[in-house]
Protein backbone atom coordinates (compact mmCIF):
# COMPACT_ATOMS: atom_id res chain seq x y z
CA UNK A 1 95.76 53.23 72.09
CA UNK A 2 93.94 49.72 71.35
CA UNK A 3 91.78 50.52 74.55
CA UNK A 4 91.13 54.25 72.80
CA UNK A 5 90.26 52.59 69.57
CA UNK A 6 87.24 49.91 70.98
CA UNK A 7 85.87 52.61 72.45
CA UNK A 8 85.48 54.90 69.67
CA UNK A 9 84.36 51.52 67.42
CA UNK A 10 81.75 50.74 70.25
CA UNK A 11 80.67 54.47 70.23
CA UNK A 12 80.28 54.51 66.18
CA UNK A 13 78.29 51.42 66.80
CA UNK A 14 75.81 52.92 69.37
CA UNK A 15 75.64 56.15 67.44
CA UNK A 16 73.21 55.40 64.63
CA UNK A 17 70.46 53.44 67.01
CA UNK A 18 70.81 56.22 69.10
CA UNK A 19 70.23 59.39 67.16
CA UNK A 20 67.02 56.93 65.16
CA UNK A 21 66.14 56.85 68.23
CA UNK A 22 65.04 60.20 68.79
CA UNK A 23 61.24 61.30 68.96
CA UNK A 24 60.75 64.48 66.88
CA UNK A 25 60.30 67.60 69.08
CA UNK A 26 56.60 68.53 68.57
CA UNK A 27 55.10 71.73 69.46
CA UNK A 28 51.14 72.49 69.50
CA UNK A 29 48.97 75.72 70.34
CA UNK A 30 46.09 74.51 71.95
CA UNK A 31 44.64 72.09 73.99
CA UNK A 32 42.35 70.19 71.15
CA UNK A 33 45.08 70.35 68.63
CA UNK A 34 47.66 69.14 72.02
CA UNK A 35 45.03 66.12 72.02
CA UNK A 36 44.94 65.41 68.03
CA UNK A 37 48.90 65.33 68.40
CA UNK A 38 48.91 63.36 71.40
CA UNK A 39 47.01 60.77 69.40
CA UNK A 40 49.07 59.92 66.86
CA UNK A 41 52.54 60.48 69.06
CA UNK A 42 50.65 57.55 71.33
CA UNK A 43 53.51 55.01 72.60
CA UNK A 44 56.27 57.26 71.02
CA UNK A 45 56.38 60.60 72.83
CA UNK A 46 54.32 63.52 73.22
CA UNK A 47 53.61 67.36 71.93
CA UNK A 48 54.06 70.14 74.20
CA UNK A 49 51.45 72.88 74.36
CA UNK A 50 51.62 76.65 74.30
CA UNK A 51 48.70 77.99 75.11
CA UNK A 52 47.90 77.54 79.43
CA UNK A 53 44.89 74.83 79.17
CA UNK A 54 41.58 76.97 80.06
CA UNK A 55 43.28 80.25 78.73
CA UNK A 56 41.52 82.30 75.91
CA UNK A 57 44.22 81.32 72.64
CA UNK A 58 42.75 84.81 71.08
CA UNK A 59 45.06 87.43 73.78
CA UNK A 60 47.48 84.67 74.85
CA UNK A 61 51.09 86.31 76.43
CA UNK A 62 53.76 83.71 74.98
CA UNK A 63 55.58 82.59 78.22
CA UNK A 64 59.67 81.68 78.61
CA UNK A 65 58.98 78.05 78.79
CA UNK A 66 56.73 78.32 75.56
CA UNK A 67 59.82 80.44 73.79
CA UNK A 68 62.02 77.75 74.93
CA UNK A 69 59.63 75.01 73.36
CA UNK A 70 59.83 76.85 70.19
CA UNK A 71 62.75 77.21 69.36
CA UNK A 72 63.72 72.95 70.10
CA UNK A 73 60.76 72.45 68.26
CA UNK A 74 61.02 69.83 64.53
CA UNK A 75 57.47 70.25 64.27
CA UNK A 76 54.48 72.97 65.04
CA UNK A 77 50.95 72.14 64.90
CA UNK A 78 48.54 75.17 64.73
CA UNK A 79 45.07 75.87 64.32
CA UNK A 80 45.83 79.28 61.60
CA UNK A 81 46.76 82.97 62.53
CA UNK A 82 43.44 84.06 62.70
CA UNK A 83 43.21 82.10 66.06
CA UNK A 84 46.29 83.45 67.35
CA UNK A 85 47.59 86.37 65.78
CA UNK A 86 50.06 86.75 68.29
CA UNK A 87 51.76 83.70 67.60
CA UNK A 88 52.88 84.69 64.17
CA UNK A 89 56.12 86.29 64.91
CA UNK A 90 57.41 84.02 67.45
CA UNK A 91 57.17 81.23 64.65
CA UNK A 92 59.34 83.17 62.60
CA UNK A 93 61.65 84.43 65.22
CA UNK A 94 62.00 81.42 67.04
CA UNK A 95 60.66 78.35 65.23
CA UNK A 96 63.12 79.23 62.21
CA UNK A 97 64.24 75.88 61.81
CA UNK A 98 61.37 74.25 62.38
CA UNK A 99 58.23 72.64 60.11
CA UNK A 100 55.38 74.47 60.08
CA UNK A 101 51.90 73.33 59.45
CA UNK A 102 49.11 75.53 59.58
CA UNK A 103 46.34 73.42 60.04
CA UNK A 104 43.62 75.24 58.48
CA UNK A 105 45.63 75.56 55.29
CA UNK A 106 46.10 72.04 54.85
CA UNK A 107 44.38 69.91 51.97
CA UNK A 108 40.74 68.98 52.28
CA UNK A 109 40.32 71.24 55.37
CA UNK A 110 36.59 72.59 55.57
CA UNK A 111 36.83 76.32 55.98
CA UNK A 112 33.72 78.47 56.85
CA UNK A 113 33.35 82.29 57.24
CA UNK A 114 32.37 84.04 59.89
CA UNK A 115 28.61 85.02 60.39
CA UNK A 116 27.51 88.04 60.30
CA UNK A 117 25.39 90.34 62.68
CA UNK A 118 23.48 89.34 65.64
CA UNK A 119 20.94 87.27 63.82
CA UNK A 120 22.43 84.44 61.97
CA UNK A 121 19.68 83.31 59.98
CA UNK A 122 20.17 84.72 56.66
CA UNK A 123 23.61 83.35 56.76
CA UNK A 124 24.27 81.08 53.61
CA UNK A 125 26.66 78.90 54.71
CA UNK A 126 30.15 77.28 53.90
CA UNK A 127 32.41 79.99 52.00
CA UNK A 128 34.07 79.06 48.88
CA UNK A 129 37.08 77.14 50.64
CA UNK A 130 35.45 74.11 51.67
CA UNK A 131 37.94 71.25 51.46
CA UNK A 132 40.56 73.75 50.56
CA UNK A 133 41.77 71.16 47.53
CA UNK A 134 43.08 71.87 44.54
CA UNK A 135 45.32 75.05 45.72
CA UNK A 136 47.12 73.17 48.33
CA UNK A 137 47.67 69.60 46.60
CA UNK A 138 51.28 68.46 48.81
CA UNK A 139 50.04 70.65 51.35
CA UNK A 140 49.83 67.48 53.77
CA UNK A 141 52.76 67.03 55.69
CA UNK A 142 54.23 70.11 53.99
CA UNK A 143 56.47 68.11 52.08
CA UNK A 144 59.59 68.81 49.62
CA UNK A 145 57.99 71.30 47.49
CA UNK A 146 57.95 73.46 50.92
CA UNK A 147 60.87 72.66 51.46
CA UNK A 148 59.72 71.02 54.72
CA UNK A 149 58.53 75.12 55.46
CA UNK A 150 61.86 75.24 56.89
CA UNK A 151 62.45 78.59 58.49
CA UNK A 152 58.82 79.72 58.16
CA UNK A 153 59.77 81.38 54.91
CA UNK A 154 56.64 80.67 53.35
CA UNK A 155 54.64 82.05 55.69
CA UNK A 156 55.89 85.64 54.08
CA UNK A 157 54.76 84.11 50.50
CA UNK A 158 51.65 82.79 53.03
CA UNK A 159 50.87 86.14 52.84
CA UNK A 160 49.11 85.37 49.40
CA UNK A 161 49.54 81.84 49.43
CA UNK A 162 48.20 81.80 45.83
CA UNK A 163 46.17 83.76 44.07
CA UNK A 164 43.15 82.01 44.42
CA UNK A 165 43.12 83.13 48.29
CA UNK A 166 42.99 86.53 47.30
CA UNK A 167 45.07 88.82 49.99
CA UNK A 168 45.88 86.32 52.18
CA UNK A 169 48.76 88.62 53.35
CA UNK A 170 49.44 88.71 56.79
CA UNK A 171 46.69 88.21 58.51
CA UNK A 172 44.06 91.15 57.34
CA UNK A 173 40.74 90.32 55.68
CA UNK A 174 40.60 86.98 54.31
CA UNK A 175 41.93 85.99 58.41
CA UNK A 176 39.24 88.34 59.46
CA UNK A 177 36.48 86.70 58.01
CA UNK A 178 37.72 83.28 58.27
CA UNK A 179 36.02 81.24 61.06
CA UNK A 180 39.60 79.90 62.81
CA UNK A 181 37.45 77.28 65.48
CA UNK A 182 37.98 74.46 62.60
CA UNK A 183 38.72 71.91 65.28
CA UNK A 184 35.25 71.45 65.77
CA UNK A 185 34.41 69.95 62.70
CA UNK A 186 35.17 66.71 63.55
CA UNK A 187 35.77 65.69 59.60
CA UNK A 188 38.35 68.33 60.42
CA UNK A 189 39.69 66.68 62.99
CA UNK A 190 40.10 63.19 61.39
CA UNK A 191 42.21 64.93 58.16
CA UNK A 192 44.25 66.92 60.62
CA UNK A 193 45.01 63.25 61.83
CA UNK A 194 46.06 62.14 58.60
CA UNK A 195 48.19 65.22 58.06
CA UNK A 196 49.79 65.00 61.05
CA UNK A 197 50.99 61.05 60.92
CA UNK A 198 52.40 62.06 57.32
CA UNK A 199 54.57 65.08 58.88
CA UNK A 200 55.79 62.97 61.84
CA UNK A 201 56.63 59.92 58.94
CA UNK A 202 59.02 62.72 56.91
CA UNK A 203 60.96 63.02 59.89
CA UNK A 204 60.65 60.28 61.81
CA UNK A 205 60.18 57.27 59.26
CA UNK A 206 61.13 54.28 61.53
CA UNK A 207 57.70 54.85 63.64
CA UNK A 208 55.88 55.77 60.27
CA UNK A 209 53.90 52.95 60.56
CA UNK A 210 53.07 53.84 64.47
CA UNK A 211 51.96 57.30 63.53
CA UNK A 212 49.46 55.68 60.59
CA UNK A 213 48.15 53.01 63.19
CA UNK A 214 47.46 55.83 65.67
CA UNK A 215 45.42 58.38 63.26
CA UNK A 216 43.56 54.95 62.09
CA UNK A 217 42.60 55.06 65.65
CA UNK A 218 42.02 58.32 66.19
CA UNK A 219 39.61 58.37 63.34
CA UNK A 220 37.93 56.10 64.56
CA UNK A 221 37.34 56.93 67.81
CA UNK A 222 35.99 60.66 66.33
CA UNK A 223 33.49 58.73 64.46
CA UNK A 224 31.98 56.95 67.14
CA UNK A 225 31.54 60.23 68.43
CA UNK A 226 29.87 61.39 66.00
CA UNK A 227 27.46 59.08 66.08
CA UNK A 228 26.82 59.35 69.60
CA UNK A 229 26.36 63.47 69.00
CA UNK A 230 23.46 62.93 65.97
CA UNK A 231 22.17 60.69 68.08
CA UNK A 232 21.81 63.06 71.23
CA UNK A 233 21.37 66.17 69.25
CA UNK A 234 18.58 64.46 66.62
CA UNK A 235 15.61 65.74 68.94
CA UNK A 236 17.04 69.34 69.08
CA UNK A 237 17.99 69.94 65.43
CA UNK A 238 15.62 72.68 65.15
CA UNK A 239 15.63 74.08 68.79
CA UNK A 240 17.09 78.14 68.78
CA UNK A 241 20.01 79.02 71.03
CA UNK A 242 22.04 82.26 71.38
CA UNK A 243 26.17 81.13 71.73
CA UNK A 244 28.35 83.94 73.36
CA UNK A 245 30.73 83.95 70.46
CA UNK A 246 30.67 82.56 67.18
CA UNK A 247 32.56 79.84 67.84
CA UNK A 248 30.32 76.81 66.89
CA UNK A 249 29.38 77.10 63.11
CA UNK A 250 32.03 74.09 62.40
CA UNK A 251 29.72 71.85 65.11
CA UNK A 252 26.38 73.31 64.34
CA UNK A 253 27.06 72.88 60.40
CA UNK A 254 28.38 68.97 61.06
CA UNK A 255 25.47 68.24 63.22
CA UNK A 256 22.74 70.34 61.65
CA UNK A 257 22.15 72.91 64.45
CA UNK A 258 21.71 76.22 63.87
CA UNK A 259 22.39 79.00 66.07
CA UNK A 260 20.27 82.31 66.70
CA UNK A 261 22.72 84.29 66.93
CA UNK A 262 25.90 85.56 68.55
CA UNK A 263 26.40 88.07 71.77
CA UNK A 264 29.86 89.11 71.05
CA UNK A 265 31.01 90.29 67.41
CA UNK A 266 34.28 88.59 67.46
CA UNK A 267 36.40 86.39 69.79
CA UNK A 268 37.85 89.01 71.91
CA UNK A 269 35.74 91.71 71.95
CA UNK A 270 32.90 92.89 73.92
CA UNK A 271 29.33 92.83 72.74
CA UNK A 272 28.16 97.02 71.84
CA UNK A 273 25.28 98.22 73.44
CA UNK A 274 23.75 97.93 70.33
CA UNK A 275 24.24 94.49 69.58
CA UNK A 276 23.32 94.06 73.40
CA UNK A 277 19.66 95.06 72.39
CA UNK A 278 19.44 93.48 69.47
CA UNK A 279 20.15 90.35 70.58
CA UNK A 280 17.68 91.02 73.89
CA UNK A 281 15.42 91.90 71.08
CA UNK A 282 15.60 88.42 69.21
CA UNK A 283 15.33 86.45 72.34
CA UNK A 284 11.94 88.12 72.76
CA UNK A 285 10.48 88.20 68.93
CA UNK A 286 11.60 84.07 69.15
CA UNK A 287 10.99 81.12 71.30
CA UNK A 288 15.29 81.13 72.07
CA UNK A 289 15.72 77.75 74.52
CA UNK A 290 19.06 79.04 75.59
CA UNK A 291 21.95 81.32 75.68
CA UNK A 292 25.15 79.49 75.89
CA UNK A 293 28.00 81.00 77.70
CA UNK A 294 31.75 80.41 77.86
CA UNK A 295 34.16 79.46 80.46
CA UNK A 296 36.90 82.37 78.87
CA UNK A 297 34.68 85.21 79.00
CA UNK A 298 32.51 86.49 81.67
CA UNK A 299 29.58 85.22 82.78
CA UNK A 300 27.22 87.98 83.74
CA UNK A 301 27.21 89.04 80.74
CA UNK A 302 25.24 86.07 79.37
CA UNK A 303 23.01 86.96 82.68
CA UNK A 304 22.35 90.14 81.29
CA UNK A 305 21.55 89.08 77.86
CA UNK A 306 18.88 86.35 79.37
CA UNK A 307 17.25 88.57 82.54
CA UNK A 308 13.50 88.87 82.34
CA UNK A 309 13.24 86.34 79.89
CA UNK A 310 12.32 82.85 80.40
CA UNK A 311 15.45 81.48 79.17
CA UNK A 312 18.06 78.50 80.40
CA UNK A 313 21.79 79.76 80.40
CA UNK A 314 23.95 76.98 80.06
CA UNK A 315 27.79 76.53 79.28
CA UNK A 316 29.89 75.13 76.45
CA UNK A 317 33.28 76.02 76.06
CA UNK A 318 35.38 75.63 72.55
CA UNK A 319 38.51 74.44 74.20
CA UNK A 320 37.28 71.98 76.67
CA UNK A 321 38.80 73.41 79.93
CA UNK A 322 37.12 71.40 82.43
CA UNK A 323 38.57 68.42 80.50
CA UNK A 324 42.06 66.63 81.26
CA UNK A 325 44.84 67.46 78.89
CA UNK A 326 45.69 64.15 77.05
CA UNK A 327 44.58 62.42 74.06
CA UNK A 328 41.13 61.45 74.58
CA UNK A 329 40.22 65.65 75.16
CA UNK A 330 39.10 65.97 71.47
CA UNK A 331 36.76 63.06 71.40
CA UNK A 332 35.25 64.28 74.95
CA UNK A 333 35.26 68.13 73.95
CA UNK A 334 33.30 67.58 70.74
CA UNK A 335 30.68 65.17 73.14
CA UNK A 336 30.42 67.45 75.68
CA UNK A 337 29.47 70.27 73.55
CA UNK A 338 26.58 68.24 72.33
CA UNK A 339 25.77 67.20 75.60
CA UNK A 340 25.11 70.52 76.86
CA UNK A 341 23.05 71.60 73.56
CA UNK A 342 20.95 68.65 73.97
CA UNK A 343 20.32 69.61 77.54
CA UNK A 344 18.22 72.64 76.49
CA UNK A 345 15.99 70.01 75.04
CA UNK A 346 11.85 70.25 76.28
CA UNK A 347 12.88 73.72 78.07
């Protein structure tokens, strides 16, 4: 009985450093969020990742392991539902119990719109989200007055999530014209930082002061890439390239690039054959230094776009593919994208 009671003492004791102990569960759909996530989780655990690394996010078929990950997830990090449409009803089916943050809902997240037609130039610019304040105010973290988005509930009221974002219901027009590729902004990048360390905090307060170090870092380390970019990309700020999809208007609008024009509409979909000659069309009427084309899609179709012209085809790819899943991908993505727009420099 004695030998029965100092066991259940010593187990009381044990209990509470063991259940502090635990690292939240953290779930992420891509790999440059994955990266962002890894960051601040640095010497305390790491995120998992849905979407296969190299795998198009837009068509993605949600896999038993990623189900699994779901539903033993305390936190999910994700880029919006225009990105991944598909993802939507898994969160609510199987992330009920989980925190949700949609990051390009969050507070001072820079929000463009999609371009429109083949020819971007008469495009004005940033829609009339930019920094996405005053409507989300305790947005970071998704704190009490979410009610820590428990259950995803929100995410039906999401489907106005205020008046101010007109039908934001589901995902129908306002997704539709909202440019989901935010990660590429890397101002973006350093708030979803921020954001992220104050989620993992709520929940995990003993490493709170980890989680702040590590986004202090992380910010950091995407601002000396950004000087590095302006620094490469200063000698081509006014050079014309086509990109395969308009994925880039976060990068080019950070860095003061500008592209042509677009070959494909939308992220999956395939260019018409009208579109086809139009943008054929604007490659001839201007000097165009390249076409850009992405590891996702298929590459003869840039070929197409760029035979019998004398034109460079080169590659950047959104997600960083070629790149090693961990958390220096976002810093390297973001350089290597300027990288390969500087190398259509002098063409």
């Amino acid at each position: 009985m004695l030998k029965n009671l100092r066991l259940l003492l010593l187990n009381l004791f044990f209990l509470p450093a063991i259940a502090s102990a635990d690292v939240p569960d953290v779930v992420t759909d891509i790999s440059p969020i994955y990266s962002l996530a890894a960051k601040v989780m640095d010497g305390i655990g790491e995120p998992k990742l849905i979407v296969q690394h190299g795998a198009s996010p837009h068509e993605y078929m949600l896999r038993p392991s990623n189900a699994k990950a779901l539903e033993s997830a305390d936190i999910v990090f994700f880029v919006g539902g225009g990105l991944t449409p598909w993802l939507e009803n898994p969160l609510k089916n199987l992330a009920s119990q989980s925190i949700i943050v949609e990051l390009m809902e969050t507070k001072n997240t820079t929000r463009l719109a999609y371009r429109e037609g083949a020819n971007f130039a008469s495009h004005e610019g940033h829609d009339d989200h930019e920094g996405h304040d005053d409507d989300h105010d305790s947005h970071e973290g998704h704190d009490d007055d979410h009610d820590s988005h428990k259950g995803h509930d929100d995410h039906d009221d999401h489907e106005g999530h205020d008046d101010d974002h007109d039908s934001h219901k589901g995902h129908d027009d306002d997704h539709e014209e909202l440019d989901p590729h935010g990660w590429l902004d890397p101002e973006n990048g350093k708030n979803w930082l921020d954001i992220m360390a104050t989620t993992l905090a709520k929940i995990d307060p003993e490493n709170a002061n980890k989680y702040q170090q590590n986004a202090a870092k992380g910010k950091k380390e995407i601002d000396e890439s950004i000087s590095q970019i302006e620094t490469m990309l200063k000698p081509v700020s006014d050079m014309r390239f086509i990109v395969f999809h308009d994925a880039y208007y976060y990068f080019e609008d950070r860095f003061g690039l500008s592209a042509t024009g677009s070959i494909s509409l939308g992220d999956a979909s395939d260019p018409s054959p009208g579109r086809f000659i139009e943008i054929q069309d604007e490659i001839k009427r201007l000097t165009v230094s390249c076409v850009f084309s992405e590891p996702q899609f298929n590459p003869q179709t840039v070929q197409n776009v760029a035979s019998g012209a004398a034109i460079d085809t080169r590659v950047i790819d959104p997600l960083g593919s070629a790149l090693q899943v961990n958390s220096d991908l976002y810093t390297k993505l973001l350089e290597d994208i300027g990288k390969s727009i500087a190398s259509c420099h002098d063409h």
